[in-house]
N, C-alpha and C. Protein backbone atom coordinates (compact mmCIF):
# COMPACT_ATOMS: atom_id res chain seq x y z
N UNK A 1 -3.94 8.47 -21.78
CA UNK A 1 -3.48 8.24 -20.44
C UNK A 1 -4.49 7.33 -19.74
N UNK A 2 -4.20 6.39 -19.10
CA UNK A 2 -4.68 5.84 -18.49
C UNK A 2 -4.76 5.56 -16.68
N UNK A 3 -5.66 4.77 -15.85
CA UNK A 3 -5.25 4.68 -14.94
C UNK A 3 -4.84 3.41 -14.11
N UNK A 4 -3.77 3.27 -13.39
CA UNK A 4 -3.51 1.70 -13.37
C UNK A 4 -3.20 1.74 -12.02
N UNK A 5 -4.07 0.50 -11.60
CA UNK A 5 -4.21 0.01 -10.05
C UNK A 5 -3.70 -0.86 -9.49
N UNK A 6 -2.30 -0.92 -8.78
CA UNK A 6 -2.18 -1.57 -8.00
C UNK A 6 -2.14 -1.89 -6.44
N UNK A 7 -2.87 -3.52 -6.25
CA UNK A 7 -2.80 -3.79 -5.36
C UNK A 7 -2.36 -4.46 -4.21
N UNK A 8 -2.20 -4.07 -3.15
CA UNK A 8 -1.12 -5.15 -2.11
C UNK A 8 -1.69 -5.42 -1.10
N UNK A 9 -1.75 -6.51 -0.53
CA UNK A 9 -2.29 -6.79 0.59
C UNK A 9 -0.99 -6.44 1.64
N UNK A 10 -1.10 -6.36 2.44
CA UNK A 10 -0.05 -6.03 3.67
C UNK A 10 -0.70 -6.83 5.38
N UNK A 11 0.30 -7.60 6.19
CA UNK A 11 0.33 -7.91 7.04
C UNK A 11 1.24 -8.06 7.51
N UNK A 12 1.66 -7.26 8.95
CA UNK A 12 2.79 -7.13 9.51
C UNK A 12 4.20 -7.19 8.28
N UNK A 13 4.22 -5.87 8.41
CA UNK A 13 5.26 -5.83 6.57
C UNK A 13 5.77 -4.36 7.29
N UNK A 14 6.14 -4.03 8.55
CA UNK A 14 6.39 -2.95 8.80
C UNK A 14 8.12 -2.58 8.36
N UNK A 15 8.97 -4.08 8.32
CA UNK A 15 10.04 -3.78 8.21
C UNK A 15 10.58 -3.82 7.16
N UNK A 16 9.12 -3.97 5.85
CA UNK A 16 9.22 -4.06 4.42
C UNK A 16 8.77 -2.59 3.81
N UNK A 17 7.64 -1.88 4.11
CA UNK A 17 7.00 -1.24 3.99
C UNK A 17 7.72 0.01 3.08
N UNK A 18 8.83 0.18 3.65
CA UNK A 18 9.79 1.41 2.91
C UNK A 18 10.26 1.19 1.87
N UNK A 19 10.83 0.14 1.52
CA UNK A 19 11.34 -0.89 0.23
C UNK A 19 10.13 -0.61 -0.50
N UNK A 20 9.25 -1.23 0.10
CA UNK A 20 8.05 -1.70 -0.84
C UNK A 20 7.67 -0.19 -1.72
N UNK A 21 7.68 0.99 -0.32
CA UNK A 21 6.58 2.23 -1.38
C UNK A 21 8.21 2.88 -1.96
N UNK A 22 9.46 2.37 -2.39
CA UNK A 22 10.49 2.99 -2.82
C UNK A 22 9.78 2.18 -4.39
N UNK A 23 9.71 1.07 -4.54
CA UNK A 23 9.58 0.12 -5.34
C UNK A 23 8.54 0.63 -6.41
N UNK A 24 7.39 0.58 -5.84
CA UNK A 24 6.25 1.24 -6.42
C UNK A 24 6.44 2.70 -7.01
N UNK A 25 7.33 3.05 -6.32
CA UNK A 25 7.41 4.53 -7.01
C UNK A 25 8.01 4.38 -7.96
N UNK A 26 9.45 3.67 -7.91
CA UNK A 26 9.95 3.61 -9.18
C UNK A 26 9.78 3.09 -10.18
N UNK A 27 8.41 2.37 -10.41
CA UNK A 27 7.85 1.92 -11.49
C UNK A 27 7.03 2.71 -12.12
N UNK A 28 6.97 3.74 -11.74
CA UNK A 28 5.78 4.61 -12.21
C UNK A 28 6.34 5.22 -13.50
N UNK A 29 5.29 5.30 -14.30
CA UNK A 29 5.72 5.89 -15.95
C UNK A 29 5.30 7.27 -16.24
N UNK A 30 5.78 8.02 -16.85
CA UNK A 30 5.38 9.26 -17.64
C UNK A 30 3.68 9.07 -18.16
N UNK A 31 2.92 9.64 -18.59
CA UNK A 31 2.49 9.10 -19.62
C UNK A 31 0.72 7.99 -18.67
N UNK A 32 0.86 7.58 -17.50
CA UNK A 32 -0.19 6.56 -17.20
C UNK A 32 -0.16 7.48 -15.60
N UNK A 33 -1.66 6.99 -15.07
CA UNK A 33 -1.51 7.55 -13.72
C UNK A 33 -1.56 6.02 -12.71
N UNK A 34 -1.25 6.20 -11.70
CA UNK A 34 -1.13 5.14 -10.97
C UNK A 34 -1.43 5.59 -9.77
N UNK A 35 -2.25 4.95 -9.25
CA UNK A 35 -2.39 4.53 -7.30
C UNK A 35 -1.97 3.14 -7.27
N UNK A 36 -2.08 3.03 -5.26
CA UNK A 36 -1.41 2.19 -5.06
C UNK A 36 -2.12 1.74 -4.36
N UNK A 37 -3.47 0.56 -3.86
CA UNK A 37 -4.23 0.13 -2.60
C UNK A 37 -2.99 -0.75 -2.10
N UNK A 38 -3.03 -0.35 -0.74
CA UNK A 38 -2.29 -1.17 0.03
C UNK A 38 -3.59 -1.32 1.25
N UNK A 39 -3.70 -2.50 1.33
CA UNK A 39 -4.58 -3.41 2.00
C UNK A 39 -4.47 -3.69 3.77
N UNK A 40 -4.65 -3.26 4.71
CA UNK A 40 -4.25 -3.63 5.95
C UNK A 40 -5.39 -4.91 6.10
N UNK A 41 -4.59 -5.80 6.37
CA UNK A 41 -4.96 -7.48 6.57
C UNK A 41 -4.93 -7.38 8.08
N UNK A 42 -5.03 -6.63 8.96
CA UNK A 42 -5.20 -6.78 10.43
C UNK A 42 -3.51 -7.32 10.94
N UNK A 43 -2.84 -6.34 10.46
CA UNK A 43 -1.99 -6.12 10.93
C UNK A 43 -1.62 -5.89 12.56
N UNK A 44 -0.29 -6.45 13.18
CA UNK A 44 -0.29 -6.39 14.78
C UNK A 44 0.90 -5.94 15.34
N UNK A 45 1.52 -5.04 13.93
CA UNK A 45 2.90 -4.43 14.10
C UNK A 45 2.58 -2.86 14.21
N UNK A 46 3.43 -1.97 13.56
CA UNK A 46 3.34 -0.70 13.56
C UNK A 46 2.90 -0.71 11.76
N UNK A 47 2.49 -1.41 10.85
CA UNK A 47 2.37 -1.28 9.31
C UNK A 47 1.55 -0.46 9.45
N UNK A 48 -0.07 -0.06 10.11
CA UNK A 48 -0.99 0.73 9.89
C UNK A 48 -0.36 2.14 9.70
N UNK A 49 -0.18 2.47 10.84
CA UNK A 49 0.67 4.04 11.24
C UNK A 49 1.65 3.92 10.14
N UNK A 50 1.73 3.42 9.95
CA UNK A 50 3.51 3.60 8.59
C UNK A 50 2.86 4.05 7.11
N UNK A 51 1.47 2.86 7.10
CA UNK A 51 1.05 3.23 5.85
C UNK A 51 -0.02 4.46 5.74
N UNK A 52 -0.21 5.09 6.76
CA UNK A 52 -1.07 6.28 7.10
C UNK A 52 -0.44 7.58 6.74
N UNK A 53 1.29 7.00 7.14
CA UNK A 53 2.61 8.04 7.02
C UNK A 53 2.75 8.24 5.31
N UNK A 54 2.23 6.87 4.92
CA UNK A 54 2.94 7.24 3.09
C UNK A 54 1.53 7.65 2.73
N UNK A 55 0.24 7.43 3.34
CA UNK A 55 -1.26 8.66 2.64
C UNK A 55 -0.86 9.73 2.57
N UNK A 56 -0.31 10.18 3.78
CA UNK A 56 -0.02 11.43 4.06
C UNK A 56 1.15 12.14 3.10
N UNK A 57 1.95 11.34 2.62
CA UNK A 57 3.15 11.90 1.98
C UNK A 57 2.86 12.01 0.60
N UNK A 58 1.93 10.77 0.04
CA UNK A 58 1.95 10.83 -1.41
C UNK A 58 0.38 10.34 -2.08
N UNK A 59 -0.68 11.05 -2.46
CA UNK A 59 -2.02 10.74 -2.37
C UNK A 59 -2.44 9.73 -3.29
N UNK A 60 -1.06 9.12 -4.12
CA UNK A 60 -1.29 8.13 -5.01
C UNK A 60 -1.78 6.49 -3.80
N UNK A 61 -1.23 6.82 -2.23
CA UNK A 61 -1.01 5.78 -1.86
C UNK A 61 -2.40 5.89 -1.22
N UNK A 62 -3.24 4.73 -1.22
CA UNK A 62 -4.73 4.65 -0.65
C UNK A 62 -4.56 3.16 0.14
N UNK A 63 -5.44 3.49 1.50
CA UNK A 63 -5.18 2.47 2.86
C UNK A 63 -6.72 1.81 2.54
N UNK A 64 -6.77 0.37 2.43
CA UNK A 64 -8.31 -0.11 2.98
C UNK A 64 -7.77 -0.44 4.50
N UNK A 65 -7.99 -0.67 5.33
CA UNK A 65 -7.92 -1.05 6.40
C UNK A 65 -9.08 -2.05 7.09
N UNK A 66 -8.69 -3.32 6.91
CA UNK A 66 -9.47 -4.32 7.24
C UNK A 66 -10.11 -4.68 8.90
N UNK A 67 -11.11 -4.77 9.43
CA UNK A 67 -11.52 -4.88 10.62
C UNK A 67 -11.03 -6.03 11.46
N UNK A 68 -10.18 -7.11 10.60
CA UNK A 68 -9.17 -8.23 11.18
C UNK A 68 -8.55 -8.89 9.93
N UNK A 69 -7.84 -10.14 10.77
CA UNK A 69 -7.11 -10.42 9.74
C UNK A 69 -7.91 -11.92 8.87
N UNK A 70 -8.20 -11.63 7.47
CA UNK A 70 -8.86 -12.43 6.93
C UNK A 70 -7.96 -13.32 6.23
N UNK A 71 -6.72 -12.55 5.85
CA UNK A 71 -5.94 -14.05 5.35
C UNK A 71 -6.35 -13.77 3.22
N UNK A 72 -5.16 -13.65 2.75
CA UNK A 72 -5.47 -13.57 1.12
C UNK A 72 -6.24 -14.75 0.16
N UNK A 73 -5.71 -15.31 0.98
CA UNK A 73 -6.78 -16.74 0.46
C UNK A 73 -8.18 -16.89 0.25
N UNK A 74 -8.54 -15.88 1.12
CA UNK A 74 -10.07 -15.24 0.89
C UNK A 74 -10.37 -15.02 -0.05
């Protein structure tokens, strides 16, 4: 078994956000463990609180929460 990390950056993605952690879930396999970093890029919607909502629901899902928005290109 292994463990496999994926990661997402997120910025203002509040009206994606549900799709997105439906998505991730359903990729998940028997057999491997998986988390999920989802990245707050200094978000200026409601995404923080939303993705605080899916910590809370499912402990695979882990928040960095960035102090502004740096942009992925970084």
């Amino acid at each position: 078994m292994s463990l496999i990390s994926i990661v997402v950056p997120i910025y203002n993605e509040e009206g994606n956000l549900e799709e997105l952690s439906r998505r991730l879930l359903e990729i998940t396999t028997a057999g491997d463990e998986y988390e999920f970093i989802l990245v707050n890029d200094g978000s200026r919607d409601q995404s923080l609180p939303m993705l605080h909502d899916l910590a809370t629901q499912d402990f695979r899902f882990k928040i960095i929460d960035l102090s502004r928005n740096f942009g992925h290109q970084l």
